[in-house]
PDB file of N, CA and C in Angstrom:
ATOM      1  N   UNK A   1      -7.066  10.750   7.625  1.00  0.00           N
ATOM      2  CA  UNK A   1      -5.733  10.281   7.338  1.00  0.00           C
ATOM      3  C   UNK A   1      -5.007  10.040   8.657  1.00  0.00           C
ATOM      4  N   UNK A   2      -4.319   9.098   8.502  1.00  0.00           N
ATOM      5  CA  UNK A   2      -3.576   8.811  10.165  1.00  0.00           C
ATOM      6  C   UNK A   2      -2.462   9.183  10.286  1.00  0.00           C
ATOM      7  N   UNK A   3      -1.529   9.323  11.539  1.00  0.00           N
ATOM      8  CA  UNK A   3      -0.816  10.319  11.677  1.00  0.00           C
ATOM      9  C   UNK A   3       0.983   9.409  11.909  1.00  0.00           C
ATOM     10  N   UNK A   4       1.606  10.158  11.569  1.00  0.00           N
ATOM     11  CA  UNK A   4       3.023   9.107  11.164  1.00  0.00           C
ATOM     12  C   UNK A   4       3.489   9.488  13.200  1.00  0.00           C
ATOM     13  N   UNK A   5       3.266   8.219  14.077  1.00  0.00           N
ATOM     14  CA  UNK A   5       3.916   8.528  15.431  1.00  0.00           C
ATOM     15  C   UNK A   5       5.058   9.082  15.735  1.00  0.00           C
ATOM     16  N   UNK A   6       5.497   9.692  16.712  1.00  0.00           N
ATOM     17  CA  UNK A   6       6.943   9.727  17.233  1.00  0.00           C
ATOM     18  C   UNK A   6       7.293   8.645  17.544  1.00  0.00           C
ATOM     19  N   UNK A   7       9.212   8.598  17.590  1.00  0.00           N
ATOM     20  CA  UNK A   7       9.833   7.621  18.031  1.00  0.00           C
ATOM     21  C   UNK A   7       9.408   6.811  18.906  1.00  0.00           C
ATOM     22  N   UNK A   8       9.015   7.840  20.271  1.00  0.00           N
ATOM     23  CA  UNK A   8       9.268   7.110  21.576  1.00  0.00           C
ATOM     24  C   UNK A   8       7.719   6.589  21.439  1.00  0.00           C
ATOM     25  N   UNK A   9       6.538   6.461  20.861  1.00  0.00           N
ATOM     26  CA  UNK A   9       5.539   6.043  20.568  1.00  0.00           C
ATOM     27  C   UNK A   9       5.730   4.814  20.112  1.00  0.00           C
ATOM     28  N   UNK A  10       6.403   3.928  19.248  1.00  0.00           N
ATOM     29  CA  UNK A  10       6.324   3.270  18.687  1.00  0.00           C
ATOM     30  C   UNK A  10       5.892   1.633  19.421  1.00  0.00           C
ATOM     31  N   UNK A  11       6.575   1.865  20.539  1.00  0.00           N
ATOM     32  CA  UNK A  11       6.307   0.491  21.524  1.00  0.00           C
ATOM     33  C   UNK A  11       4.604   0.022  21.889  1.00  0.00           C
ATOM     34  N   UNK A  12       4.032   1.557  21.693  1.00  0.00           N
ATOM     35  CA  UNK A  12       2.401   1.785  21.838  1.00  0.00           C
ATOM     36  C   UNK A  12       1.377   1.739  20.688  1.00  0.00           C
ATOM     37  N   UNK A  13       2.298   1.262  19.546  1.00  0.00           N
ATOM     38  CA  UNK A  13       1.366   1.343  18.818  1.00  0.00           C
ATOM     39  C   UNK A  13       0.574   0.038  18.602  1.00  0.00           C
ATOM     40  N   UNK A  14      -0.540   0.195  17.809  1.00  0.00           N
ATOM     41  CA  UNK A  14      -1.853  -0.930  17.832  1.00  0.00           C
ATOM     42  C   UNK A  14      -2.227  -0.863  16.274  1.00  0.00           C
ATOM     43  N   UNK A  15      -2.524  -2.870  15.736  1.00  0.00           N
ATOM     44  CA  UNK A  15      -2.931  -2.255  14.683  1.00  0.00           C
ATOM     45  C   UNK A  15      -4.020  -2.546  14.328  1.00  0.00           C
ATOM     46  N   UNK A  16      -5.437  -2.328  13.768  1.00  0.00           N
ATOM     47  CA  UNK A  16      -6.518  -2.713  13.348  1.00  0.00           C
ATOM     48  C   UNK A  16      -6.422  -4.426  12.927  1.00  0.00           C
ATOM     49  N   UNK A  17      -6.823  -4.804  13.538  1.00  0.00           N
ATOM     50  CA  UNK A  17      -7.150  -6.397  13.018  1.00  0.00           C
ATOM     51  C   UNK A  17      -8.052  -6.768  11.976  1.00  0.00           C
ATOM     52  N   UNK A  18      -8.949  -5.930  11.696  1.00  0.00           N
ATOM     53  CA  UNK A  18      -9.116  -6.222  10.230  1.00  0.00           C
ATOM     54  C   UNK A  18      -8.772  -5.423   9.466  1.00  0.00           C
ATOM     55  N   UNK A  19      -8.647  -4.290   9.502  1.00  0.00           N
ATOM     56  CA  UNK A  19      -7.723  -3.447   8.084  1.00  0.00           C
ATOM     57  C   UNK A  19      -6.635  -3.245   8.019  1.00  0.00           C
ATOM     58  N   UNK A  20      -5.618  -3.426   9.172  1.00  0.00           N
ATOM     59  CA  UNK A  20      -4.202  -3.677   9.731  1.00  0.00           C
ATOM     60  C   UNK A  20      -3.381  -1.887   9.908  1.00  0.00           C
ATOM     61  N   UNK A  21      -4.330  -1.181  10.026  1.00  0.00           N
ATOM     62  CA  UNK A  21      -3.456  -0.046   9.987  1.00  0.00           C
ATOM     63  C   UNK A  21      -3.201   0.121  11.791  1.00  0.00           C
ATOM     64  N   UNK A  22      -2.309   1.105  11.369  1.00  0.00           N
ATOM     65  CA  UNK A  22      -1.782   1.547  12.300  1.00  0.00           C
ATOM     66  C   UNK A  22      -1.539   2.462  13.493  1.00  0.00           C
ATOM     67  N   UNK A  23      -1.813   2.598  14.683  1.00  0.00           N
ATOM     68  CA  UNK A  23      -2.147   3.894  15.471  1.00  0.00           C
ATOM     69  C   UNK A  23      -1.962   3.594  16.506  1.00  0.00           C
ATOM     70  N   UNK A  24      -2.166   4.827  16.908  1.00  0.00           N
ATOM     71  CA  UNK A  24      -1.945   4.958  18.887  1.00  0.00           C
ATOM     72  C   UNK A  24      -3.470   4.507  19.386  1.00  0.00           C
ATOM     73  N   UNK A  25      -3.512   3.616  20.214  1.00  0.00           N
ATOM     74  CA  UNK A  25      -4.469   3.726  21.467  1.00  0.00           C
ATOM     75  C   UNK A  25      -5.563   4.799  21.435  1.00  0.00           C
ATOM     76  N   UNK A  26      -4.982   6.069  21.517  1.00  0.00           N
ATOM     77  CA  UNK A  26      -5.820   7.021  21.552  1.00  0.00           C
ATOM     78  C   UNK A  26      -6.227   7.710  20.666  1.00  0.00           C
ATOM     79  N   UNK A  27      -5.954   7.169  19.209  1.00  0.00           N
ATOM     80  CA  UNK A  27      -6.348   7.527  18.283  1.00  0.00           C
ATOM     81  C   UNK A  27      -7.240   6.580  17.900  1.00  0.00           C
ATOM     82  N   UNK A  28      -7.390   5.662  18.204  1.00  0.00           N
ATOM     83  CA  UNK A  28      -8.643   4.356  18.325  1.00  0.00           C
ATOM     84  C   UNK A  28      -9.806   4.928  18.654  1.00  0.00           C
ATOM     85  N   UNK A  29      -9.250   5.456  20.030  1.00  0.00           N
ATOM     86  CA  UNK A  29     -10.652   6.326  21.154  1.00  0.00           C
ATOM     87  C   UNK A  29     -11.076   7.547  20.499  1.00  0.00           C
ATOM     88  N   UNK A  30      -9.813   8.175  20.148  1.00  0.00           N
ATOM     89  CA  UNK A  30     -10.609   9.433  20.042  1.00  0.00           C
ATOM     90  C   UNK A  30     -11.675   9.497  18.493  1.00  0.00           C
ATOM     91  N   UNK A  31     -11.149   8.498  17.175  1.00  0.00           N
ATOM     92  CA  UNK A  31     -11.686   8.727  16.259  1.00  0.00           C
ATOM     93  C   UNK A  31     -11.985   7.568  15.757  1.00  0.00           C
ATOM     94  N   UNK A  32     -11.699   6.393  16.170  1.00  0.00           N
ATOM     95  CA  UNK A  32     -12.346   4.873  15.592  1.00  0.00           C
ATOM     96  C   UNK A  32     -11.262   4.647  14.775  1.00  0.00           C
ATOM     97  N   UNK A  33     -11.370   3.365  13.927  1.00  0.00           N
ATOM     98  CA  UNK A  33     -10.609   3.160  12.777  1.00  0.00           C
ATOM     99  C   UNK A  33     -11.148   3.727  12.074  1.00  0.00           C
ATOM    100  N   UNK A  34     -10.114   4.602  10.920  1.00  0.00           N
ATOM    101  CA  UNK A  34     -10.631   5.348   9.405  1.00  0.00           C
ATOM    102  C   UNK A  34     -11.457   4.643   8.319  1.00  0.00           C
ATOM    103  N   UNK A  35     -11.029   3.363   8.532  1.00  0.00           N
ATOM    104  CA  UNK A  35     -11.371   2.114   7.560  1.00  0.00           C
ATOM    105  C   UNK A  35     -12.854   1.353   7.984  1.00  0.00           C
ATOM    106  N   UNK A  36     -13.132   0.987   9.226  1.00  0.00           N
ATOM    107  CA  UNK A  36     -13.813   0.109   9.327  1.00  0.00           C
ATOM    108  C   UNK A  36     -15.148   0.454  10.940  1.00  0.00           C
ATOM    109  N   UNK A  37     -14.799   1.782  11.084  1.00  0.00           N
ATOM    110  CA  UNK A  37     -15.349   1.861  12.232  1.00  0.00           C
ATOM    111  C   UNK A  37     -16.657   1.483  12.228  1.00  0.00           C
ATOM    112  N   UNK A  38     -17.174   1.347  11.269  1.00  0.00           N
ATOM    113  CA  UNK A  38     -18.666   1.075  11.054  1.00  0.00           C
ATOM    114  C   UNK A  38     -19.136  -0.437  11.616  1.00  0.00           C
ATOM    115  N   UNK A  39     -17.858  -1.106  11.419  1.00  0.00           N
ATOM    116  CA  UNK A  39     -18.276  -2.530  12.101  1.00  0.00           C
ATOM    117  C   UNK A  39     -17.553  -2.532  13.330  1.00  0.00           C
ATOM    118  N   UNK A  40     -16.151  -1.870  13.259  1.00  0.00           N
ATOM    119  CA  UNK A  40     -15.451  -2.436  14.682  1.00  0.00           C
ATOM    120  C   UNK A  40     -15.887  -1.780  15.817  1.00  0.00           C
ATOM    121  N   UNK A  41     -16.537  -0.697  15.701  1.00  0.00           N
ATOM    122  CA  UNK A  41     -17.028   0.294  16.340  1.00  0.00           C
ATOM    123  C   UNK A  41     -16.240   0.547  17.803  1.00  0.00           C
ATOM    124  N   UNK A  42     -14.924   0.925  17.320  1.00  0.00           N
ATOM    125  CA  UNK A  42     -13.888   1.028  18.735  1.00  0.00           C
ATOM    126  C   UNK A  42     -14.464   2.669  18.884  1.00  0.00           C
ATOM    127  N   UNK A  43     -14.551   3.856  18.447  1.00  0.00           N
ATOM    128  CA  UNK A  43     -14.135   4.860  19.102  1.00  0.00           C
ATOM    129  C   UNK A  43     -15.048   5.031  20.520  1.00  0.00           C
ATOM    130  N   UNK A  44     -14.139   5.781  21.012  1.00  0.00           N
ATOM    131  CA  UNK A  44     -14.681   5.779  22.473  1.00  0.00           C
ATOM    132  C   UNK A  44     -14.809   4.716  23.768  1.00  0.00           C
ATOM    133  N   UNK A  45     -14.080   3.578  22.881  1.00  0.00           N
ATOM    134  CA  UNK A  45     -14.131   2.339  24.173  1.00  0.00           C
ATOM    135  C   UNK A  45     -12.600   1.521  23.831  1.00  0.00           C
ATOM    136  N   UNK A  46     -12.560   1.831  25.443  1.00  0.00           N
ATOM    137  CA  UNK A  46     -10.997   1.197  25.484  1.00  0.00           C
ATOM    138  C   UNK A  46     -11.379  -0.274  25.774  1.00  0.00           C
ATOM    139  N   UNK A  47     -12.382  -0.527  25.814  1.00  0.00           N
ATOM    140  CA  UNK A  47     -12.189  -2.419  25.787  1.00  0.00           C
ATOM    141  C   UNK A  47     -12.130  -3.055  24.224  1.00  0.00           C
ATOM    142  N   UNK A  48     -13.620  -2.083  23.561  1.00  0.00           N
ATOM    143  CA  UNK A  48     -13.070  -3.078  22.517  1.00  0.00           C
ATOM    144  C   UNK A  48     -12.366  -2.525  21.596  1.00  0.00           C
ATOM    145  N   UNK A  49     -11.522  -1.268  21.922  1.00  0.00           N
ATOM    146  CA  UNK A  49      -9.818  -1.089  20.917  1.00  0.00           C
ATOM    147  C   UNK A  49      -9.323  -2.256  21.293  1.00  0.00           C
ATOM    148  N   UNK A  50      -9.490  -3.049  22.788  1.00  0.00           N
ATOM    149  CA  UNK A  50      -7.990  -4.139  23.175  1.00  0.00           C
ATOM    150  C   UNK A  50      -8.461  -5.159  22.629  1.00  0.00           C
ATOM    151  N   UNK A  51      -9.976  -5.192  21.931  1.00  0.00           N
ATOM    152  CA  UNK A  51      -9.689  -6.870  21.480  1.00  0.00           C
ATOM    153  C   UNK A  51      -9.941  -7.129  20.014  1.00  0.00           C
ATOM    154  N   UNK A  52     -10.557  -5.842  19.314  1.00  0.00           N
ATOM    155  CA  UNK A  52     -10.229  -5.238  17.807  1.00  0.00           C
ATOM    156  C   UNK A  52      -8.992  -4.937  16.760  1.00  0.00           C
ATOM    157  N   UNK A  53      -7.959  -4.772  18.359  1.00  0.00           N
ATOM    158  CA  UNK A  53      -6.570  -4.241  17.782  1.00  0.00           C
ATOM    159  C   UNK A  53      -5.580  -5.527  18.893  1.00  0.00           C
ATOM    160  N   UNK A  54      -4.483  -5.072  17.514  1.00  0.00           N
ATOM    161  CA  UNK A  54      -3.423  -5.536  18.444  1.00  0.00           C
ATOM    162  C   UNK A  54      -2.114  -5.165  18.697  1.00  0.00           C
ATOM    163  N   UNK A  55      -0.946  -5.483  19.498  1.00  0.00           N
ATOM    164  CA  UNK A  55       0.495  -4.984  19.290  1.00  0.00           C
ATOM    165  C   UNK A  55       0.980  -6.061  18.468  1.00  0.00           C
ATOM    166  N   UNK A  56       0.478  -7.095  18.415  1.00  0.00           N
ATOM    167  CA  UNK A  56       1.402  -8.302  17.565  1.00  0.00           C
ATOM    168  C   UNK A  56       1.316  -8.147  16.348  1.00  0.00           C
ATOM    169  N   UNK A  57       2.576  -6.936  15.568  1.00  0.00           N
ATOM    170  CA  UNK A  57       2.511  -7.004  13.851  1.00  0.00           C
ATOM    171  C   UNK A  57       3.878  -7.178  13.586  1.00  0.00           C
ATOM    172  N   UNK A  58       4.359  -7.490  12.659  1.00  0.00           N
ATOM    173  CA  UNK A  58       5.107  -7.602  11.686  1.00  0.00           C
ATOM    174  C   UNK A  58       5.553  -6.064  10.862  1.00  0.00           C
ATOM    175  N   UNK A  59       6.316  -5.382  10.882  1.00  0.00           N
ATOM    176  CA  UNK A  59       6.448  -4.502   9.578  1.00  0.00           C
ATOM    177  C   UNK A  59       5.608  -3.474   9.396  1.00  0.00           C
ATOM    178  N   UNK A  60       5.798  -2.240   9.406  1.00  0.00           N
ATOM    179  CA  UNK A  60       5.241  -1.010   9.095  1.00  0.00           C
ATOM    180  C   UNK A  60       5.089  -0.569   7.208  1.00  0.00           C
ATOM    181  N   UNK A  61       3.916  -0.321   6.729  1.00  0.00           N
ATOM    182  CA  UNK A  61       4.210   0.260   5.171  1.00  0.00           C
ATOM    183  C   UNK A  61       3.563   1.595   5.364  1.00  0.00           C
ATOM    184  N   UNK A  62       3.820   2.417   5.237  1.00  0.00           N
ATOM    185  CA  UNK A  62       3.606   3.861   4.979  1.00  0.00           C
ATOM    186  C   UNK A  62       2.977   3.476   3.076  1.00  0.00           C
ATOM    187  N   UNK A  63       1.135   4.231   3.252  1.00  0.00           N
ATOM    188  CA  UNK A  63       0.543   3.921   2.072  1.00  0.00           C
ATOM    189  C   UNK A  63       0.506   5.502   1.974  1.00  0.00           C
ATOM    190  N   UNK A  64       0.623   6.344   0.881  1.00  0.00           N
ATOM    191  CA  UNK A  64       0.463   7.411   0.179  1.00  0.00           C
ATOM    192  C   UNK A  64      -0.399   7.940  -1.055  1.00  0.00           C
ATOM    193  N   UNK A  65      -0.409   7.084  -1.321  1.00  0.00           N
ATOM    194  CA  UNK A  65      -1.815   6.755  -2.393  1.00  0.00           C
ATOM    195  C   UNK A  65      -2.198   5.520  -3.064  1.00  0.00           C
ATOM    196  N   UNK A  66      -2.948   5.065  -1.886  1.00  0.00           N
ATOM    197  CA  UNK A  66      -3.341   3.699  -2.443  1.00  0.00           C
ATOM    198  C   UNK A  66      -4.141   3.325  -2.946  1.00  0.00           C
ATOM    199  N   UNK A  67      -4.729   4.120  -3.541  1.00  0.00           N
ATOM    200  CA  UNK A  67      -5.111   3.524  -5.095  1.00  0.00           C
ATOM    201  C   UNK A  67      -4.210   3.335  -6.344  1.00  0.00           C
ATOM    202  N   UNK A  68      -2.917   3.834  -6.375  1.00  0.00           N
ATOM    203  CA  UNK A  68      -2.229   3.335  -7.073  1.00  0.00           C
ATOM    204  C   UNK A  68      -0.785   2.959  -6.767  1.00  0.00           C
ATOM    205  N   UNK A  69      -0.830   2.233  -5.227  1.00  0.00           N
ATOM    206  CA  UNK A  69       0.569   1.853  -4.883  1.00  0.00           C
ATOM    207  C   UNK A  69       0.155  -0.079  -5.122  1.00  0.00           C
ATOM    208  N   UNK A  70       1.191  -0.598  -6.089  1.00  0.00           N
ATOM    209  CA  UNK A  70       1.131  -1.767  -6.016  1.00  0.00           C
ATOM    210  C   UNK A  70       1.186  -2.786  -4.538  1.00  0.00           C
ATOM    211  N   UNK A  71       2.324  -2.220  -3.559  1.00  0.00           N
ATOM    212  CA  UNK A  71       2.617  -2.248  -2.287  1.00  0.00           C
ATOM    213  C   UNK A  71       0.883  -2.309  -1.650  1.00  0.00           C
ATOM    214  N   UNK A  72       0.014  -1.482  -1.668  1.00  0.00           N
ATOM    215  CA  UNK A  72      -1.328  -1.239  -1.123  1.00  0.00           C
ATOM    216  C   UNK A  72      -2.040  -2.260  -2.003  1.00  0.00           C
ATOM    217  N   UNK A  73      -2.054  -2.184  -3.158  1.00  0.00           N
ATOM    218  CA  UNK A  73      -2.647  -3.810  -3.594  1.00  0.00           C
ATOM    219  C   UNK A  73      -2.641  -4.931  -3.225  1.00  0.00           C
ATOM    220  N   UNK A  74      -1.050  -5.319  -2.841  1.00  0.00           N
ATOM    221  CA  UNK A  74      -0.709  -6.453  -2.569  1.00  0.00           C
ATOM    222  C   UNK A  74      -1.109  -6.568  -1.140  1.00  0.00           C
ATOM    223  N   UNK A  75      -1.464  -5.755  -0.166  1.00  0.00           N
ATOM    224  CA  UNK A  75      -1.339  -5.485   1.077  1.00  0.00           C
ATOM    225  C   UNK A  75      -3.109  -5.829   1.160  1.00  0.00           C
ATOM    226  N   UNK A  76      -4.077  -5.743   0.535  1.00  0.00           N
ATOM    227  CA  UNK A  76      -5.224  -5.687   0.427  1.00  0.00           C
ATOM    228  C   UNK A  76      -5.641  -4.139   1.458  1.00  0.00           C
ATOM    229  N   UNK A  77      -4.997  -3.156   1.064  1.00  0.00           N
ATOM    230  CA  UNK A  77      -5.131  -1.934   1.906  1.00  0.00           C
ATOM    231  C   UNK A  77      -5.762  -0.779   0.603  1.00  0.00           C
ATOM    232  N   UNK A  78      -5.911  -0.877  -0.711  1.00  0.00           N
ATOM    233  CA  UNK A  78      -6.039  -0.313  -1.706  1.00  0.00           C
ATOM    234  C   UNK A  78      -7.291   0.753  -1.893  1.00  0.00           C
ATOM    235  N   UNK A  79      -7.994   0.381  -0.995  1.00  0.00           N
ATOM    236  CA  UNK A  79      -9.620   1.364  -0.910  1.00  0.00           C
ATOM    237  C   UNK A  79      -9.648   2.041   0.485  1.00  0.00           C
ATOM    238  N   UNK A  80      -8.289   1.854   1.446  1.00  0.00           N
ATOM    239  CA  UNK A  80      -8.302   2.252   2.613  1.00  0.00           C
ATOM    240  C   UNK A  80      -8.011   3.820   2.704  1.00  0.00           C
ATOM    241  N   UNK A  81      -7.516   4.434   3.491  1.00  0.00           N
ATOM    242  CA  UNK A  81      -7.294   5.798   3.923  1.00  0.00           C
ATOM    243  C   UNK A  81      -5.992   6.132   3.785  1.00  0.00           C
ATOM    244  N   UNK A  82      -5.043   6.875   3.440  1.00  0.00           N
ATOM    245  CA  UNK A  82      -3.682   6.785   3.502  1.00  0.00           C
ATOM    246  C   UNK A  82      -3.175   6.522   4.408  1.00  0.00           C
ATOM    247  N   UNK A  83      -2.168   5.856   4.988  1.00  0.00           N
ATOM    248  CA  UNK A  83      -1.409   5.819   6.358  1.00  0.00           C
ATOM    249  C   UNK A  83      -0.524   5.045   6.986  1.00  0.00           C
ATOM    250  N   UNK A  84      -0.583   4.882   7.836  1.00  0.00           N
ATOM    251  CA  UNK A  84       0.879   3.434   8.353  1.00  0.00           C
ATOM    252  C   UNK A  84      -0.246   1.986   8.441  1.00  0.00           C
ATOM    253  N   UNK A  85       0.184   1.008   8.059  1.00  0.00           N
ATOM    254  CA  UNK A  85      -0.320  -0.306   8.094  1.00  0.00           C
ATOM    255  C   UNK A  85       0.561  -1.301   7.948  1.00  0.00           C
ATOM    256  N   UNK A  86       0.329  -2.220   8.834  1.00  0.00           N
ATOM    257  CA  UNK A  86       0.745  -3.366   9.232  1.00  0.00           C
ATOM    258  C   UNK A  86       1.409  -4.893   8.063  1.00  0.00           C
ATOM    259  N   UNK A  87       2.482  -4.991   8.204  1.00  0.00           N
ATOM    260  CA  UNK A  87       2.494  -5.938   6.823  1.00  0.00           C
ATOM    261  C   UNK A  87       1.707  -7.238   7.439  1.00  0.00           C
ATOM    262  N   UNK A  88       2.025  -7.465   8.523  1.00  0.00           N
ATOM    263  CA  UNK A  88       0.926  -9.149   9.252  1.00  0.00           C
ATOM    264  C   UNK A  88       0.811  -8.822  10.762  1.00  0.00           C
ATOM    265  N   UNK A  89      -0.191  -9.295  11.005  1.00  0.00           N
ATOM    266  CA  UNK A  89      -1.100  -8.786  11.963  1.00  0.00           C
ATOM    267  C   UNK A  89      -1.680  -9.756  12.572  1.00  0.00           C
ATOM    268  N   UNK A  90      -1.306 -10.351  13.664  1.00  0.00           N
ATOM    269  CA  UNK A  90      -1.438 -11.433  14.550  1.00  0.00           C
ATOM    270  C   UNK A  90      -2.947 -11.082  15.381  1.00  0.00           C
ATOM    271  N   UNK A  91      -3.883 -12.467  14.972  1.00  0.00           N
ATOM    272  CA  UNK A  91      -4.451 -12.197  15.580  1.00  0.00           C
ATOM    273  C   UNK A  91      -6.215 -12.315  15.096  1.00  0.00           C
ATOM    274  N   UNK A  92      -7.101 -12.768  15.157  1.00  0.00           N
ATOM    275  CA  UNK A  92      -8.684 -12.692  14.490  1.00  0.00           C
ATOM    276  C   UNK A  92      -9.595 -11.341  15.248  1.00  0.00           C
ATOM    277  N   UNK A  93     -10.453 -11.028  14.404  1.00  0.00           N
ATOM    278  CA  UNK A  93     -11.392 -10.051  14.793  1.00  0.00           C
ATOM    279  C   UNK A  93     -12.209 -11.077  15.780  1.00  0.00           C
ATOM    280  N   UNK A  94     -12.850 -10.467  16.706  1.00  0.00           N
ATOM    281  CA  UNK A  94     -13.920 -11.076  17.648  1.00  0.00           C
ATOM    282  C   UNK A  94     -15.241 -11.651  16.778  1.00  0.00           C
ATOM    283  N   UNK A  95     -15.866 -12.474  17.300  1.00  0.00           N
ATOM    284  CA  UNK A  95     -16.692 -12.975  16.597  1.00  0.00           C
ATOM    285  C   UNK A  95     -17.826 -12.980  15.949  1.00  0.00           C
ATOM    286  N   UNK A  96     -18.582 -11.798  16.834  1.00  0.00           N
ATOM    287  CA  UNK A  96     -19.107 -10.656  16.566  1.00  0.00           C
ATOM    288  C   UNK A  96     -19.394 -10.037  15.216  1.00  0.00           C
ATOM    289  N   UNK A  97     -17.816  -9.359  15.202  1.00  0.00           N
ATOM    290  CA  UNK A  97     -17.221  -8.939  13.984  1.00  0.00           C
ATOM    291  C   UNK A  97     -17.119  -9.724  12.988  1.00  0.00           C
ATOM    292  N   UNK A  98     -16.802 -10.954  13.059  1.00  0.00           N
ATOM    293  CA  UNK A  98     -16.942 -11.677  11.890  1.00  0.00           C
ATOM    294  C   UNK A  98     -18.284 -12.303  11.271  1.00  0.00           C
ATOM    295  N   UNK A  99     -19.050 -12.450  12.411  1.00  0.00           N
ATOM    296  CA  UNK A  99     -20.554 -12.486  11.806  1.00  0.00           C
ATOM    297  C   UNK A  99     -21.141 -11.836  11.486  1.00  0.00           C
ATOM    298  N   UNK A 100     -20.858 -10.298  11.631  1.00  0.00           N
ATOM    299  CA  UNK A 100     -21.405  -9.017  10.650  1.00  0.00           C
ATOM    300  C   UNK A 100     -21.064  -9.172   9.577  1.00  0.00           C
ATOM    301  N   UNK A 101     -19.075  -9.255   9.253  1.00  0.00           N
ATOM    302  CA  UNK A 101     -19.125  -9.375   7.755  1.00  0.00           C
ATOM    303  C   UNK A 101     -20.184 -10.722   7.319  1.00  0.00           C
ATOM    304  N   UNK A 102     -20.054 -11.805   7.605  1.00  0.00           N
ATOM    305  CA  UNK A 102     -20.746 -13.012   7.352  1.00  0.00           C
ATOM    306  C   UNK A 102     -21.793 -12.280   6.536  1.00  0.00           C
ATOM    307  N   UNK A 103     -22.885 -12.108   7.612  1.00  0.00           N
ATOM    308  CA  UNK A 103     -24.385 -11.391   7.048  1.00  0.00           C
ATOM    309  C   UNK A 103     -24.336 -10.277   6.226  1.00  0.00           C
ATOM    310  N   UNK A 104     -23.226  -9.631   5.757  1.00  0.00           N
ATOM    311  CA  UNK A 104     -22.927  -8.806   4.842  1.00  0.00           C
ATOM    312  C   UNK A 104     -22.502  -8.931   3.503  1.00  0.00           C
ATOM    313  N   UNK A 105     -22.013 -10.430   3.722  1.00  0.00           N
ATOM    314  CA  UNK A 105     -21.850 -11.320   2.487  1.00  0.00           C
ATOM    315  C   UNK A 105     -19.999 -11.139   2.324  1.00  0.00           C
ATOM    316  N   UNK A 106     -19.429 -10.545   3.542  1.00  0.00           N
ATOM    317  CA  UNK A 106     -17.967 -10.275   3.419  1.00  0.00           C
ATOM    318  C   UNK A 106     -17.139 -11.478   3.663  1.00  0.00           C
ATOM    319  N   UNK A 107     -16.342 -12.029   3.302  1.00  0.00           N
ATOM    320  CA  UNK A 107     -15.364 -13.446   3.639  1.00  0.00           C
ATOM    321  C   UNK A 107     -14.528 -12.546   4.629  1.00  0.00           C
ATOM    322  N   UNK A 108     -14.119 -12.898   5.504  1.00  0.00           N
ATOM    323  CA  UNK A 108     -13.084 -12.337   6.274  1.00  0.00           C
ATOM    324  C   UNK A 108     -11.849 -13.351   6.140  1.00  0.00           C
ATOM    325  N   UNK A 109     -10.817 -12.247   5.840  1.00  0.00           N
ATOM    326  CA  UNK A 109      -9.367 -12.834   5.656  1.00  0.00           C
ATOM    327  C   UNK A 109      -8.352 -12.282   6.827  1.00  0.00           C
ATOM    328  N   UNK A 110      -8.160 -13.332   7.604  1.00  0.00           N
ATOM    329  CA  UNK A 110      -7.374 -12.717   8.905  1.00  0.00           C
ATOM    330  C   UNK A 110      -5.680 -12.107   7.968  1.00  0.00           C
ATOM    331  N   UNK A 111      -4.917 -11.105   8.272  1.00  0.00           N
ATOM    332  CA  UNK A 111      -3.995 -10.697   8.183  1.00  0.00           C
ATOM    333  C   UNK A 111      -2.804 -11.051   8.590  1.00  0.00           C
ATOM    334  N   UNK A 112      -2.771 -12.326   8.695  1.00  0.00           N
ATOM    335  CA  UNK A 112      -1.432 -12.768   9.106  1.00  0.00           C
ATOM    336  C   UNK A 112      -0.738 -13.548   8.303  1.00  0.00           C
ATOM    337  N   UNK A 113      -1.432 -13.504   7.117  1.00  0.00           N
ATOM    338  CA  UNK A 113      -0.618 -13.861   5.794  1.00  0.00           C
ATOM    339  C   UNK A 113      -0.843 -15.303   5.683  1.00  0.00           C
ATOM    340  N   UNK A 114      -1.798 -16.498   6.447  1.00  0.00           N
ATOM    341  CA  UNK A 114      -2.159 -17.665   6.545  1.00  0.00           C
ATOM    342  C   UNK A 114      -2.842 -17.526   5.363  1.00  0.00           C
ATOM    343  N   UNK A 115      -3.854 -16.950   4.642  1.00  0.00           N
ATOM    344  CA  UNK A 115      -4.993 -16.698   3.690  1.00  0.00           C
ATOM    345  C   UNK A 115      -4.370 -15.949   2.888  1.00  0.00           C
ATOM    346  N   UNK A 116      -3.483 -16.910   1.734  1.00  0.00           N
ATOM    347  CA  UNK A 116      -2.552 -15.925   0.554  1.00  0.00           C
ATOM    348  C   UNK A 116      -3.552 -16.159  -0.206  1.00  0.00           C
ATOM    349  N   UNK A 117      -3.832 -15.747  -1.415  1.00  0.00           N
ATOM    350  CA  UNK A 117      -4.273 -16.026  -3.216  1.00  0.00           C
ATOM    351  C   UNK A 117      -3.479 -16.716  -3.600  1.00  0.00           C
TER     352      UNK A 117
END
């Protein structure tokens, strides 16, 4: 579960570019994304937290149980981990990353709200 920052944190925070949540830098390093580390595979490397994540978001949602917050539905955050996430999120996963989902059979939908339903 991710952790709600202090104030003076907020200028530092980063958000997952493909699952859009939310965190410190060093919560990248120290534990990966909760959601997706399996592909983005940030923990432990401060290069690719900087090109996995970003500062360019839009809007904070605090999810609490998202499996049944409509807010986390609409957010496509609904199978994620509880926590702070990003309402739009500037920015594509590396390419890399998107050719894993590819071969995984995943569509990748960048988060910046360009790719509505």
């Amino acid at each position: 579960m991710a952790s709600i920052p202090s104030q003076g944190k907020y200028k530092h925070l980063r958000a997952c570019l493909l699952c859009s949540i939310v965190q410190q830098p060093t919560d990248f390093k120290k534990n990966g994304c909760p959601n997706c580390e399996e592909i983005m595979q940030m923990k432990g490397s401060t290069d690719r937290i900087s090109v996995c994540t970003t500062t360019y978001f839009d809007g904070i949602i605090a999810v609490i149980d998202p499996e049944s917050s409509w807010v986390a539905r609409w957010q496509r955050t609904s199978k994620y981990v509880r926590g702070m996430y990003a309402v739009r999120v500037k920015g594509r996963v590396p390419e890399d990353v998107e050719a894993e989902l590819e071969s995984r059979g995943i569509k990748y939908r960048p988060r910046d709200q360009t790719d509505q339903d």
